[in-house]
C-alpha atoms as a PDB file:
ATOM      1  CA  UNK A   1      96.121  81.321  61.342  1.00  0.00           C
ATOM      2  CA  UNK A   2      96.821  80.901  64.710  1.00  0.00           C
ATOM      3  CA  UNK A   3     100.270  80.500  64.556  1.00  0.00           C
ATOM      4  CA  UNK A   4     100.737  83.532  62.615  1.00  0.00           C
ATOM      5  CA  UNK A   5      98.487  85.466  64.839  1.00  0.00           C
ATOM      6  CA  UNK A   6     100.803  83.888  67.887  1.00  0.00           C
ATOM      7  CA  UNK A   7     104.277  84.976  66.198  1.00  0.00           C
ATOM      8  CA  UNK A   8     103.092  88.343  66.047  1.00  0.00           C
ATOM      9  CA  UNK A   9     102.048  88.720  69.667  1.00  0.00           C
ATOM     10  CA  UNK A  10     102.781  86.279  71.917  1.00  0.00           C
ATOM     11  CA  UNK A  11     102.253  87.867  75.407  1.00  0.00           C
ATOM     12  CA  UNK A  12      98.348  88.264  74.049  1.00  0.00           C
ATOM     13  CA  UNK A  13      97.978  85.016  73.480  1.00  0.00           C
ATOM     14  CA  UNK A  14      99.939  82.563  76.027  1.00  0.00           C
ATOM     15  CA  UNK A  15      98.102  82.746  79.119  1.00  0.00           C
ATOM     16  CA  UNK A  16     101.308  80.857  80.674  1.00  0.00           C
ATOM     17  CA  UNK A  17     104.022  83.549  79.979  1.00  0.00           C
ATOM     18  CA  UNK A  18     105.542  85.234  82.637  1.00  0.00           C
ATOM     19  CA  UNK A  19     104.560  88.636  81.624  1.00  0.00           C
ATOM     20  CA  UNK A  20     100.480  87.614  81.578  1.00  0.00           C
ATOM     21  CA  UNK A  21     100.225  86.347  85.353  1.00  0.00           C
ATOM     22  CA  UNK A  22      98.748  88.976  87.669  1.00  0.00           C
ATOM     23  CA  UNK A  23     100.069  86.567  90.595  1.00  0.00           C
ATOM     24  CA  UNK A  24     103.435  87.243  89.460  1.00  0.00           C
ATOM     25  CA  UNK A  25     102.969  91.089  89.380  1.00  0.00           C
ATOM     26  CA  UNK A  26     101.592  91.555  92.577  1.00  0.00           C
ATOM     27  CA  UNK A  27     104.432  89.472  93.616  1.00  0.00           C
ATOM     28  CA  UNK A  28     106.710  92.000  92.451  1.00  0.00           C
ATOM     29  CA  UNK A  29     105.192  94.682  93.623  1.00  0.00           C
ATOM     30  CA  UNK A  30     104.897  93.706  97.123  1.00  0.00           C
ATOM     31  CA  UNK A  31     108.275  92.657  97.133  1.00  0.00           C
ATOM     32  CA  UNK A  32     109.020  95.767  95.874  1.00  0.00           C
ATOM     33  CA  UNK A  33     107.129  97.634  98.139  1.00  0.00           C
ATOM     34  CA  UNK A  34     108.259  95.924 101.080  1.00  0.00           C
ATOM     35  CA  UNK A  35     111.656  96.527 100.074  1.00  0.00           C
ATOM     36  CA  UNK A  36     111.360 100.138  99.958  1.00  0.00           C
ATOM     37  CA  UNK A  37     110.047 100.262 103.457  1.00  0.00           C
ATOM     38  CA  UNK A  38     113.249  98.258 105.121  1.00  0.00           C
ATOM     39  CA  UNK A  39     115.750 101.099 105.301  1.00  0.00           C
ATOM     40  CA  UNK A  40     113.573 103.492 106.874  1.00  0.00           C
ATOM     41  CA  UNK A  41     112.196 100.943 109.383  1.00  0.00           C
ATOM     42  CA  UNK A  42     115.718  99.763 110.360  1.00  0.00           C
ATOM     43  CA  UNK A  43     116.318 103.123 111.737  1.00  0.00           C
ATOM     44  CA  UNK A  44     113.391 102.822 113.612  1.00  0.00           C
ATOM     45  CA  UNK A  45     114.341  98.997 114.855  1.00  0.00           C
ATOM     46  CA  UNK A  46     111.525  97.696 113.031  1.00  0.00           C
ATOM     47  CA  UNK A  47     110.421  94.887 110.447  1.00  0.00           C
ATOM     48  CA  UNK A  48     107.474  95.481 108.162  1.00  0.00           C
ATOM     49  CA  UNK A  49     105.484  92.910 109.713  1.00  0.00           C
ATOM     50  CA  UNK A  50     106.213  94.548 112.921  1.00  0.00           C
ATOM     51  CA  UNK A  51     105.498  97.920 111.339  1.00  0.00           C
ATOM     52  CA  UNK A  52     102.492  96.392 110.308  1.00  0.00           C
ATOM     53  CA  UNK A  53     101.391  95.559 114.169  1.00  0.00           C
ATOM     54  CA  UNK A  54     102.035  98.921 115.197  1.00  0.00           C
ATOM     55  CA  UNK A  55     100.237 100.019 112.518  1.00  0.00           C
ATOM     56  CA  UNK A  56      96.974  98.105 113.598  1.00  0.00           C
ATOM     57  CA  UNK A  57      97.766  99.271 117.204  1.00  0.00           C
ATOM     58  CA  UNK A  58      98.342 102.912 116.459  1.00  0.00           C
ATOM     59  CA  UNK A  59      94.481 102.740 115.244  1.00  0.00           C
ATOM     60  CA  UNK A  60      93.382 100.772 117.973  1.00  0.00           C
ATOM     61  CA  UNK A  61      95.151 100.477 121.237  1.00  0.00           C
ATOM     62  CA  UNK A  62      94.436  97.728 124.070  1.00  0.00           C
ATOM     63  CA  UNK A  63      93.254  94.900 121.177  1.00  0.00           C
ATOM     64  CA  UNK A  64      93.983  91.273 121.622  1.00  0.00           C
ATOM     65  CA  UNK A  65      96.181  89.158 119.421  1.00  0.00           C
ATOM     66  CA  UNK A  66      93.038  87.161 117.233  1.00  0.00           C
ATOM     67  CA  UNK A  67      91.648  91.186 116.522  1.00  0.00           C
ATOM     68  CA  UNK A  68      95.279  91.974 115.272  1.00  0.00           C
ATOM     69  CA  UNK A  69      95.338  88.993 113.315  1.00  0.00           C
ATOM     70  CA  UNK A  70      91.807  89.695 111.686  1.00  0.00           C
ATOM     71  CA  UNK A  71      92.907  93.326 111.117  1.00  0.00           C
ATOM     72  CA  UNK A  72      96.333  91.522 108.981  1.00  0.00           C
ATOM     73  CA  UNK A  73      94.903  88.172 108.606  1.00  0.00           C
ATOM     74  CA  UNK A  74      97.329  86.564 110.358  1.00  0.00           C
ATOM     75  CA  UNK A  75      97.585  83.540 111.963  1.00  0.00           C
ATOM     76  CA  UNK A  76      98.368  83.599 115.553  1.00  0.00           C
ATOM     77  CA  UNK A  77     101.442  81.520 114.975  1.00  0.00           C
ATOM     78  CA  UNK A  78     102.512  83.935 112.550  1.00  0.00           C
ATOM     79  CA  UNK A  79     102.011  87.018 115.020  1.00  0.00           C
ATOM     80  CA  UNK A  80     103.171  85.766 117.838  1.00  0.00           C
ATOM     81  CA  UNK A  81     106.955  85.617 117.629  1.00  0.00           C
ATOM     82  CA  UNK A  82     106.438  89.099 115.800  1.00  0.00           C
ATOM     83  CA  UNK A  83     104.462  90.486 119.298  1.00  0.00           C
ATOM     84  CA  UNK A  84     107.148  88.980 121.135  1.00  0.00           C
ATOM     85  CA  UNK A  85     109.723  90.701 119.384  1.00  0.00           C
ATOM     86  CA  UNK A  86     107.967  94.106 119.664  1.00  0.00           C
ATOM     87  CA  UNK A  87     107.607  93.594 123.592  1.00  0.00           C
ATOM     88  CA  UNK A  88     111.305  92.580 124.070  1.00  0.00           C
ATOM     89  CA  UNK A  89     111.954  95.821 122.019  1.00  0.00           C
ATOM     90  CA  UNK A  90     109.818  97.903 124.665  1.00  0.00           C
ATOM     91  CA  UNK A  91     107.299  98.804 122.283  1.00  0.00           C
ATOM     92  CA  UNK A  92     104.126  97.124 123.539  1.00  0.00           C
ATOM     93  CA  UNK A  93     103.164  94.727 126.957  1.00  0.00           C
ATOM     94  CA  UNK A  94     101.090  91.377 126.157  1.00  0.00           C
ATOM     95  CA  UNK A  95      98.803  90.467 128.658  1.00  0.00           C
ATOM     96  CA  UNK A  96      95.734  87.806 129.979  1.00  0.00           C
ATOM     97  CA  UNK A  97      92.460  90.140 129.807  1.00  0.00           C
ATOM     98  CA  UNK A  98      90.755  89.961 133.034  1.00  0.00           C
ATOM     99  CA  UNK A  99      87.310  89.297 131.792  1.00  0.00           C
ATOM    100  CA  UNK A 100      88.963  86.516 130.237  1.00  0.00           C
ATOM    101  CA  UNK A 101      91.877  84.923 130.665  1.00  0.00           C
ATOM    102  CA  UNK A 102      91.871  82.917 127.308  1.00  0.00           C
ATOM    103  CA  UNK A 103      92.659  86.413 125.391  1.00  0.00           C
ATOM    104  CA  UNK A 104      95.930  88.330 125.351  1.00  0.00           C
ATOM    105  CA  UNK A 105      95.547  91.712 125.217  1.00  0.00           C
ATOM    106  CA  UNK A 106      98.026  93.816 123.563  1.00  0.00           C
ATOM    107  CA  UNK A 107      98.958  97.644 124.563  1.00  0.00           C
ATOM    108  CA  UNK A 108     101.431  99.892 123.373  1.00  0.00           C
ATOM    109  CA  UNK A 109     104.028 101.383 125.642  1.00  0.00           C
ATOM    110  CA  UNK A 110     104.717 104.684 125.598  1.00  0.00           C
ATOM    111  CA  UNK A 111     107.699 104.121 123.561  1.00  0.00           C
ATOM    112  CA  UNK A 112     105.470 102.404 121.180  1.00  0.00           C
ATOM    113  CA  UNK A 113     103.156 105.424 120.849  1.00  0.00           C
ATOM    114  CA  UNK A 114     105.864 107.780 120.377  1.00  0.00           C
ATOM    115  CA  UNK A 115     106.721 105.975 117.672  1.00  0.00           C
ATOM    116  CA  UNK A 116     104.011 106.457 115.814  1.00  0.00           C
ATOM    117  CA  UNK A 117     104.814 110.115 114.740  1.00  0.00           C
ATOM    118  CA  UNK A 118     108.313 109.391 113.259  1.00  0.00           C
ATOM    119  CA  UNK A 119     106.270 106.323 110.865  1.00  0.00           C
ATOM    120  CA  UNK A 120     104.649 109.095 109.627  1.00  0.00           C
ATOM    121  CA  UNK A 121     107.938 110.329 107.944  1.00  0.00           C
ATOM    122  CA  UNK A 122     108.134 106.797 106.687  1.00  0.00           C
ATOM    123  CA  UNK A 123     104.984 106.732 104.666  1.00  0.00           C
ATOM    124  CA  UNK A 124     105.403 110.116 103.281  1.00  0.00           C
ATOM    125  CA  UNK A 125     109.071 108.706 101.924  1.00  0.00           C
ATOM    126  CA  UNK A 126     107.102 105.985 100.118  1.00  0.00           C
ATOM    127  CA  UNK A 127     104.132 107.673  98.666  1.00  0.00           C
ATOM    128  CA  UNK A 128     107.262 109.753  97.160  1.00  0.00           C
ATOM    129  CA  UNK A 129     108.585 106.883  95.540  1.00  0.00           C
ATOM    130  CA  UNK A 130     105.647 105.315  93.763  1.00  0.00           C
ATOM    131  CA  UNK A 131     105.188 108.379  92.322  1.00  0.00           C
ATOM    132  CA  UNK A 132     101.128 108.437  92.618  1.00  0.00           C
ATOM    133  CA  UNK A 133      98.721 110.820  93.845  1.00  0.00           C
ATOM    134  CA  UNK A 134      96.806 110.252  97.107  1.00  0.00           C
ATOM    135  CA  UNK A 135      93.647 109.795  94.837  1.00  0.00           C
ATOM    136  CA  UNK A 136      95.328 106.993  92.828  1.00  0.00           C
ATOM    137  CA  UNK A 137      97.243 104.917  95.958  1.00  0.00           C
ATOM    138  CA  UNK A 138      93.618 104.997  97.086  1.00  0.00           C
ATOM    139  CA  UNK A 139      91.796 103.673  94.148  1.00  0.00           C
ATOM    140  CA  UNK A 140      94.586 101.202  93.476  1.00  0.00           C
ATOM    141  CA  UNK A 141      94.179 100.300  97.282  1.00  0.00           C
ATOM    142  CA  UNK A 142      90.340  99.860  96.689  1.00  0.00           C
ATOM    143  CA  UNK A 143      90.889  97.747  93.477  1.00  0.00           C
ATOM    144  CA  UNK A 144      93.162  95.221  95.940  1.00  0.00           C
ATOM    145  CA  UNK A 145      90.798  95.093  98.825  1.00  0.00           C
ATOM    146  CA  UNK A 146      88.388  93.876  96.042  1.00  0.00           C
ATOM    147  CA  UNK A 147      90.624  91.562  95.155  1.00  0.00           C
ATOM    148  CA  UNK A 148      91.270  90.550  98.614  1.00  0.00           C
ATOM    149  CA  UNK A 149      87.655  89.672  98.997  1.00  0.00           C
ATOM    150  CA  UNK A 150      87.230  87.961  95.822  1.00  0.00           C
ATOM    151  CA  UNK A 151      90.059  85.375  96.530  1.00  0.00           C
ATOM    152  CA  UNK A 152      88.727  85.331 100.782  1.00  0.00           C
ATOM    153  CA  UNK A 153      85.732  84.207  99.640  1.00  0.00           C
ATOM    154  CA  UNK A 154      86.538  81.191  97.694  1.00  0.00           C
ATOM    155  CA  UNK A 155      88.368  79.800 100.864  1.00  0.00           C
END
């Protein structure tokens, strides 16, 4: 019965096919996604991570590196050479925070904040390609940061 039940439709049955892992879609997709960012950010001399920095930044100005890497949980190993980067570029100065020199403090330049308004143009060229409403990007977004929790709190 099983078998018969099996030959008829697989992909509802073998938890191990390619086409029944959630892991492997949201792979896709934020490959994908990711990949439909990188033209529009090379004009702008960016990389998405660093996109994503200046993203975090353009929120909240003047934060140190261990809030950024909350905000994109990231690793300060991971965000470092990617901070670096940005400041070689001109776009923000990493400094020692007075009140304590253990912190580095990360501000935009004003290159870095100018930037901000032609990103906008970059986000409006993606919500164009997914093809989604505003109302839908959001309640897919919500459905992820619930997922994002769910796996965070197993480890």
């Amino acid at each position: 019965m099983v078998d018969a039940l099996a030959q008829k439709s697989p992909s509802r049955i073998d938890p191990l096919l390619l086409d029944n892992q959630l892991c492997y879609a949201l792979y896709a997709a934020a490959h994908r996604m990711t990949k439909s960012y990188r033209p529009m950010l090379e004009r702008l001399g960016l990389t998405y991570p660093q996109y994503l920095v200046l993203l975090v930044l353009w929120e909240t100005d003047g934060i140190t590196v261990s809030e950024i890497g909350r905000r994109l949980r990231l690793d300060s190993g991971t965000l470092t050479p990617v901070l670096k980067r940005l400041e070689a570029a001109g776009f923000l100065v990493r400094s020692r925070r007075r009140t304590d020199e253990r912190e580095v403090e990360i501000v935009l330049t004003p290159h870095g904040q100018g930037l901000r308004s032609e990103a906008t143009a970059v986000r409006e060229s993606v919500m164009c390609q997914l093809n989604m409403s505003e109302p839908e990007v959001q309640a897919m977004r919500a459905d992820l940061n619930a997922l994002i929790e769910n796996l965070s709190a197993g480890g």
